[in-house]
C-alpha atoms as a PDB file:
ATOM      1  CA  UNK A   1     -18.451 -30.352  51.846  1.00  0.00           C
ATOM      2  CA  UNK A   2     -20.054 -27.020  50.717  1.00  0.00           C
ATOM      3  CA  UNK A   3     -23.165 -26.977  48.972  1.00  0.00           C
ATOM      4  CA  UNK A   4     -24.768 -24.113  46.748  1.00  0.00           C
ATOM      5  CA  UNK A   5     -28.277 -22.934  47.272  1.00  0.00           C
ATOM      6  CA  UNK A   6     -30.455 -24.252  44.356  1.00  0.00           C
ATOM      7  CA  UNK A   7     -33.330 -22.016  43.678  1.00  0.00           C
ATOM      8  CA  UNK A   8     -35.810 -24.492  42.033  1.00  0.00           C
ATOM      9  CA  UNK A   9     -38.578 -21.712  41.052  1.00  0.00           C
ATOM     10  CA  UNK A  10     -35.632 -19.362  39.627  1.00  0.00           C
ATOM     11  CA  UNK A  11     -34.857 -18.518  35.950  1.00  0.00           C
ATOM     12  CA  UNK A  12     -31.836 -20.078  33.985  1.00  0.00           C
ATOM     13  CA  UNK A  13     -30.110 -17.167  31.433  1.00  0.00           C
ATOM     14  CA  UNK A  14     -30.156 -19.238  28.018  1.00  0.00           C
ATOM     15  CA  UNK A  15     -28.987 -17.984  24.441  1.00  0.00           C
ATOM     16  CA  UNK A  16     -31.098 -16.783  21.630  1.00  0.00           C
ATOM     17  CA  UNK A  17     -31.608 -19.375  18.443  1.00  0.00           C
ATOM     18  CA  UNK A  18     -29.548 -16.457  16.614  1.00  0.00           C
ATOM     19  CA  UNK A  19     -27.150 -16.736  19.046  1.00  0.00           C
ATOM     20  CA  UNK A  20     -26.670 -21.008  18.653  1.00  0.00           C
ATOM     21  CA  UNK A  21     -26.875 -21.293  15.166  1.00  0.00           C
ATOM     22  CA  UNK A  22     -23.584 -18.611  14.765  1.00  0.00           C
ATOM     23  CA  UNK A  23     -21.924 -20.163  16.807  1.00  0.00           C
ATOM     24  CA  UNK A  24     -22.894 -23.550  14.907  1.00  0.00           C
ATOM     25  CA  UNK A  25     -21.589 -21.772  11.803  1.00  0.00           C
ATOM     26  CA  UNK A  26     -18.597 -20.786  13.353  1.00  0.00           C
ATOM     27  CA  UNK A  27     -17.787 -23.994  14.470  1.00  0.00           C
ATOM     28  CA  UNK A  28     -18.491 -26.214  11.266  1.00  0.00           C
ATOM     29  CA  UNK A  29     -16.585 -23.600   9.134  1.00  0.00           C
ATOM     30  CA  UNK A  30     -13.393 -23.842  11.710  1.00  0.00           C
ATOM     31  CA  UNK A  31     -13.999 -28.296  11.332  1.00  0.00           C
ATOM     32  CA  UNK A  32     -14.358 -28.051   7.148  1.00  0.00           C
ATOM     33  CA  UNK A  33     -11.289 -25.968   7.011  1.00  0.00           C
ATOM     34  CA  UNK A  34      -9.246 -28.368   9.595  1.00  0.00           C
ATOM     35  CA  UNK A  35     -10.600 -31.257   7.364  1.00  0.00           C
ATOM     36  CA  UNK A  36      -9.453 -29.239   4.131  1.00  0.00           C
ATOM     37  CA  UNK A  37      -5.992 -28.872   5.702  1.00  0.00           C
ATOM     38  CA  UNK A  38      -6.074 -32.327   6.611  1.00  0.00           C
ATOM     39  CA  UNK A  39      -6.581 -33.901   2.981  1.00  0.00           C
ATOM     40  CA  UNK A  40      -4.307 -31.696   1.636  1.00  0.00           C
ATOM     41  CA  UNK A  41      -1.447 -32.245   3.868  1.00  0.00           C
ATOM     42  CA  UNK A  42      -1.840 -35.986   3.582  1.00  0.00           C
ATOM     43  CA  UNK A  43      -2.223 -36.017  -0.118  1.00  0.00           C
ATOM     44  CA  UNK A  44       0.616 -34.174  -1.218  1.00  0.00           C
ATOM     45  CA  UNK A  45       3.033 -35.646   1.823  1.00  0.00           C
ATOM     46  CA  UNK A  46       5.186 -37.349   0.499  1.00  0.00           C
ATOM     47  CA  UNK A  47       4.750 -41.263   0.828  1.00  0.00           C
ATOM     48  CA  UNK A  48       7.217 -44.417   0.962  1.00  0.00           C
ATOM     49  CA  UNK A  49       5.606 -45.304  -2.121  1.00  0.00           C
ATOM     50  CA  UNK A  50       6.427 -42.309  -4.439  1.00  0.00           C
ATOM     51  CA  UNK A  51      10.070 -42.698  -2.738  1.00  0.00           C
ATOM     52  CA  UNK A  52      10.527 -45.978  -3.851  1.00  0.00           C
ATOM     53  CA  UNK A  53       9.005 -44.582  -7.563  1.00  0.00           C
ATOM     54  CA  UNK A  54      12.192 -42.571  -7.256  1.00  0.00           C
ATOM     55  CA  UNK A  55      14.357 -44.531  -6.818  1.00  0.00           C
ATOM     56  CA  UNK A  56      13.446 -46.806  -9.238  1.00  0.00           C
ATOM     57  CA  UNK A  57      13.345 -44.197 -11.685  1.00  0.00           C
ATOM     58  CA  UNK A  58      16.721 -42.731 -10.735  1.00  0.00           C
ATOM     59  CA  UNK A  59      18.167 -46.450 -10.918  1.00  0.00           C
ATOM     60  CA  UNK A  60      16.221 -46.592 -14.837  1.00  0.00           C
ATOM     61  CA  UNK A  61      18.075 -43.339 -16.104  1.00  0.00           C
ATOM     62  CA  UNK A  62      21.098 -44.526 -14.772  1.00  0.00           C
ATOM     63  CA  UNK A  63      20.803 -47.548 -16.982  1.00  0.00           C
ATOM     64  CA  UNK A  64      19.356 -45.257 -19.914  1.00  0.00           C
ATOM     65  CA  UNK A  65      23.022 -44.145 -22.085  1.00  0.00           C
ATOM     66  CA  UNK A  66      24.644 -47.779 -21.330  1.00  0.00           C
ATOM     67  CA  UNK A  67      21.196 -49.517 -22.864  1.00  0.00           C
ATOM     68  CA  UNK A  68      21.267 -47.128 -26.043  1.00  0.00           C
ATOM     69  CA  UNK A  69      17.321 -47.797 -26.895  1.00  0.00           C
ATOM     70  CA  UNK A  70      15.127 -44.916 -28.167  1.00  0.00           C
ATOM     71  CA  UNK A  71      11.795 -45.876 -28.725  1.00  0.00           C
ATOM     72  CA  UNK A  72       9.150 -45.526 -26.029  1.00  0.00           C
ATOM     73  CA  UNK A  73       7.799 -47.832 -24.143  1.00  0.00           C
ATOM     74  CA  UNK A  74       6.051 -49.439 -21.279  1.00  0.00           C
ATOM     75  CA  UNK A  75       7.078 -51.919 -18.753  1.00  0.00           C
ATOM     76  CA  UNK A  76       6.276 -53.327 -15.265  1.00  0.00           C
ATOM     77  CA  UNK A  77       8.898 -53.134 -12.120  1.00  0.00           C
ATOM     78  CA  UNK A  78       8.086 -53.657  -9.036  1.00  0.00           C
ATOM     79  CA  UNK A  79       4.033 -52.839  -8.970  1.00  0.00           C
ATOM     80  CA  UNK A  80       4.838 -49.768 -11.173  1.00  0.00           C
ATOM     81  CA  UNK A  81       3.871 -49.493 -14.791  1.00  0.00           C
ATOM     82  CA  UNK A  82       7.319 -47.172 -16.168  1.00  0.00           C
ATOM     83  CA  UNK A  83       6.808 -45.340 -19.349  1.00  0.00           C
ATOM     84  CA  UNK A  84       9.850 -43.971 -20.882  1.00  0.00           C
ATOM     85  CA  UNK A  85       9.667 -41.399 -23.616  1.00  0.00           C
ATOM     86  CA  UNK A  86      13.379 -40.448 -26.270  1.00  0.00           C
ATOM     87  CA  UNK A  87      12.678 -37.214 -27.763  1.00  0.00           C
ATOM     88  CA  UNK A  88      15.186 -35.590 -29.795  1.00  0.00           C
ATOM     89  CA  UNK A  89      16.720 -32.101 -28.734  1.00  0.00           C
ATOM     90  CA  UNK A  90      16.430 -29.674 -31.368  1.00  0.00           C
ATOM     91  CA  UNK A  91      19.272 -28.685 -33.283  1.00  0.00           C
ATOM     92  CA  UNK A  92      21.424 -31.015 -31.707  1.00  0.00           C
ATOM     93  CA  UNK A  93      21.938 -34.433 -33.197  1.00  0.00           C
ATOM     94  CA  UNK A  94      23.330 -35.803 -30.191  1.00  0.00           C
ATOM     95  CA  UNK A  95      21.200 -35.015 -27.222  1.00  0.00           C
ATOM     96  CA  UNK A  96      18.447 -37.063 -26.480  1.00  0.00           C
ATOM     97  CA  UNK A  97      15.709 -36.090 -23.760  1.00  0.00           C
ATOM     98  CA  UNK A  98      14.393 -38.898 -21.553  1.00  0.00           C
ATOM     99  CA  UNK A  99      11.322 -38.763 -19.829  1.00  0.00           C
ATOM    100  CA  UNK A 100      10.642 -41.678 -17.142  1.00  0.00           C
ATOM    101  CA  UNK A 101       7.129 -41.118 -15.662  1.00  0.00           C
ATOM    102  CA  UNK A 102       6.040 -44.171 -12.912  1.00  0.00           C
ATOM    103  CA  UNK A 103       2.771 -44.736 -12.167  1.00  0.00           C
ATOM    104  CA  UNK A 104       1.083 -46.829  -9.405  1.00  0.00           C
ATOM    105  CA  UNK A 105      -1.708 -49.589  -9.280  1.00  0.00           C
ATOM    106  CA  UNK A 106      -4.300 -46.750  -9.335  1.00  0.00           C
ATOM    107  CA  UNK A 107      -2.572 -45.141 -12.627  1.00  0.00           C
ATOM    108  CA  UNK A 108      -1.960 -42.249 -10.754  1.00  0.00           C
ATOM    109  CA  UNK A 109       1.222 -40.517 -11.240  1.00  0.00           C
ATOM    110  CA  UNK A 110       4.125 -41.891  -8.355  1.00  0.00           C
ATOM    111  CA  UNK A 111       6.744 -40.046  -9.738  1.00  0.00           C
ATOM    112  CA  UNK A 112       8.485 -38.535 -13.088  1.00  0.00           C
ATOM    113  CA  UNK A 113      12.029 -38.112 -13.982  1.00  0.00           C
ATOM    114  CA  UNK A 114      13.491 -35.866 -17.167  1.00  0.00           C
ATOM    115  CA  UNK A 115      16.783 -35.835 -17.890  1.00  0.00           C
ATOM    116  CA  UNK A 116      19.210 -34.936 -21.034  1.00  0.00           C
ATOM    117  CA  UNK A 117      21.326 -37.437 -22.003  1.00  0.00           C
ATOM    118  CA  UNK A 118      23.963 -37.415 -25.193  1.00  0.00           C
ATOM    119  CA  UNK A 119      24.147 -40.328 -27.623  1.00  0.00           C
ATOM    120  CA  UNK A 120      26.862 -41.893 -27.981  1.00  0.00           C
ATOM    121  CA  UNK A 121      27.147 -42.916 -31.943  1.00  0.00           C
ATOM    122  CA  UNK A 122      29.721 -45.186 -32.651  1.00  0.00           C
ATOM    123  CA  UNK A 123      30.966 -45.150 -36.282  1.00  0.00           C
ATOM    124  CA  UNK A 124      32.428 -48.067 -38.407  1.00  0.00           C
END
């Protein structure tokens, strides 16, 4: 095995406090912007949860000309609270604008939906 000489009186080359406390900088700015990333990435990633929002939206405004109701409401399906909103298109009688919006146990926004749908009025 091959040993180094260890001078025990010798000096040891060390770094200025200037010197440490850039390179601390340098390091906690590269760590907050990896953590920034981070969050970002896994809050706007999209989760199983606003998927199945989706669906159950799509699945609503499939349902929405065959039910003909217009008036807004709110209801519970499947641990999301679904608003639905009928507004009337302007200057045309017959087109209705549906807005599904789902929202999630913290009443945060899953998922929203808008479609335009036409009426279908029967006549006697």
């Amino acid at each position: 095995m091959v040993r180094g000489q260890v001078k025990l009186n010798g000096k040891l080359q060390a770094s200025t406090i200037l010197e440490v406390v850039v390179s601390m900088v340098i390091i906690i700015l590269i760590f907050g912007t990896a953590m920034m990333i981070f969050a970002n990435v896994t809050r706007l990633s999209l989760s199983v949860k606003k998927m199945q929002a989706q669906a159950i939206l799509q699945e609503i405004l499939l349902q929405a000309p065959s039910q003909n109701e217009n008036k807004n409401e709110s209801s519970q399906i499947d641990g999301f609270r679904i608003e639905r909103q009928f507004k009337p298109v302007e200057n045309e009688p017959e087109l209705t604008q549906v807005t599904l919006t789902a929202f999630d146990d913290n009443q945060e926004q899953a998922a929203q939906v808008q479609q335009i749908i036409i009426q279908d009025h029967v006549s006697n």
